[in-house]
Protein backbone atom coordinates (compact mmCIF):
# COMPACT_ATOMS: atom_id res chain seq x y z
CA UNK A 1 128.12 77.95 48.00
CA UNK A 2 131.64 79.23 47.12
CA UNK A 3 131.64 83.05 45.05
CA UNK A 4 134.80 84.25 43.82
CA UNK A 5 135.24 87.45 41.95
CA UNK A 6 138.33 88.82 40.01
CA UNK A 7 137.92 92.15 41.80
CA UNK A 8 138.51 90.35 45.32
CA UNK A 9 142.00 88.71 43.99
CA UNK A 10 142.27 85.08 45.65
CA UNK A 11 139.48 86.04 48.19
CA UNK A 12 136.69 83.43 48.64
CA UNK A 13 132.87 84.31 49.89
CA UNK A 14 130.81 81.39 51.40
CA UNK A 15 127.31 81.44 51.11
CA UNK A 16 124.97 78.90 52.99
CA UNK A 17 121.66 77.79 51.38
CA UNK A 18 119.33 79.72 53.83
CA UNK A 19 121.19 82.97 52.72
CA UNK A 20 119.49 83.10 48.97
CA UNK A 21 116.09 84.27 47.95
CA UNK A 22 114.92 85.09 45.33
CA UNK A 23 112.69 88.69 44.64
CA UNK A 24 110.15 89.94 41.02
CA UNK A 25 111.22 93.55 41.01
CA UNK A 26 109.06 94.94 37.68
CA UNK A 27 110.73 93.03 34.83
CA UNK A 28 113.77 91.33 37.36
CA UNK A 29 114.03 88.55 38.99
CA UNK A 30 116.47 89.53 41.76
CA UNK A 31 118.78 86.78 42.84
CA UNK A 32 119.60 87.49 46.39
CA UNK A 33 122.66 85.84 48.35
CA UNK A 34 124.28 87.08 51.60
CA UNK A 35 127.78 86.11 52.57
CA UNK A 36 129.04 84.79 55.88
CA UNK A 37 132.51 84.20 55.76
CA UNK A 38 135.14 85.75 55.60
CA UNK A 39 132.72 88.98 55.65
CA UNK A 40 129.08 89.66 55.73
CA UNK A 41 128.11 90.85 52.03
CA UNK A 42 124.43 91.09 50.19
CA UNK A 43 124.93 90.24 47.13
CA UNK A 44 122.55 90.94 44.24
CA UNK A 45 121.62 89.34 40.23
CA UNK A 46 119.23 90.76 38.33
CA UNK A 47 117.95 88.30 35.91
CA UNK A 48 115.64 89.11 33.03
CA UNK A 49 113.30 86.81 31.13
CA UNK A 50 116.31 85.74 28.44
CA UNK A 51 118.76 85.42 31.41
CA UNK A 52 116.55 83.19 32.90
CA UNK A 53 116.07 81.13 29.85
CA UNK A 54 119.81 80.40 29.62
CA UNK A 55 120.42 79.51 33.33
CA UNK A 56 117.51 77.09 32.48
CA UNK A 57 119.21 75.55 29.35
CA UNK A 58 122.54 75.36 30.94
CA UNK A 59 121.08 73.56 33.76
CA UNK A 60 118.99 71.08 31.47
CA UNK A 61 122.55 70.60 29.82
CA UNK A 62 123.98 69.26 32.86
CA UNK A 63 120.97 67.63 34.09
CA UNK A 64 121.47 65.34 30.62
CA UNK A 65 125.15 64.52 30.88
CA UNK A 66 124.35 63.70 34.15
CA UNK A 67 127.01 65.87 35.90
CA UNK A 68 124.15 67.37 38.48
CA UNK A 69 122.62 63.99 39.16
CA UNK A 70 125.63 62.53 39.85
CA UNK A 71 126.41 65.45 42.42
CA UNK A 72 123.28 65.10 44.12
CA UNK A 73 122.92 61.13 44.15
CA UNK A 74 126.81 60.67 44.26
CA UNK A 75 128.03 63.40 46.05
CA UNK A 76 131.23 64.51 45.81
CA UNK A 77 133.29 62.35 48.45
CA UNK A 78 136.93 62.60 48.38
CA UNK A 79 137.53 64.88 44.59
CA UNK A 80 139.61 67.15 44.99
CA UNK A 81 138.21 71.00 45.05
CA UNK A 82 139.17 73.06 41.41
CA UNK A 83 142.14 75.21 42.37
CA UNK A 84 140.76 77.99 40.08
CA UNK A 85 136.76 78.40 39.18
C-alpha cells in the first residue's frame, strides 16, 4: 500500500499487508498501519459505526463496476501508476 499526505509534500509511505490490523477501542474501530519505507511510522484511523458504513458502500460501488474485481482477477500488469492520488 502507497499513503501520501499533503503535509509530507511529494513524500510517499509504503505499507506492506502484514503491517495493518485492525483494533475495537469503546465505540472505534482503530485502523492500524505501520510504514516501512522511506521511514518507520504507526499510523492510526479511527472509524466509527457511520464511517464504517461508507467505506462499506464505496467498496460495494466498486465491487459493481467491477473496478476491484478486475484488480484482483486482472491485476494491474503494465498501467501506468497515477502521477498524483
Amino acid at each position: 500500500m502507497r499513503v501520501r499526505s499533503t503535509g509530507l509534500g511529494p513524500q510517499e509511505l509504503k505499507i506492506e499487508p502484514e503491517d495493518l490490523w485492525l483494533e475495537r477501542k469503546g465505540r472505534f474501530l482503530i485502523f492500524h498501519m505501520e510504514s516501512s519505507e522511506p521511514v518507520k511510522w504507526h499510523l492510526r484511523t479511527a472509524l466509527t459505526s457511520d464511517d464504517m458504513r461508507k467505506v462499506v458502500e464505496l467498496l460495494l460501488e466498486q465491487v459493481f463496476n467491477g473496478s476491484i474485481l478486475s484488480l484482483l482477477f486482472k491485476g494491474a500488469e503494465g498501467e501506468e501508476e497515477p502521477e498524483e492520488y
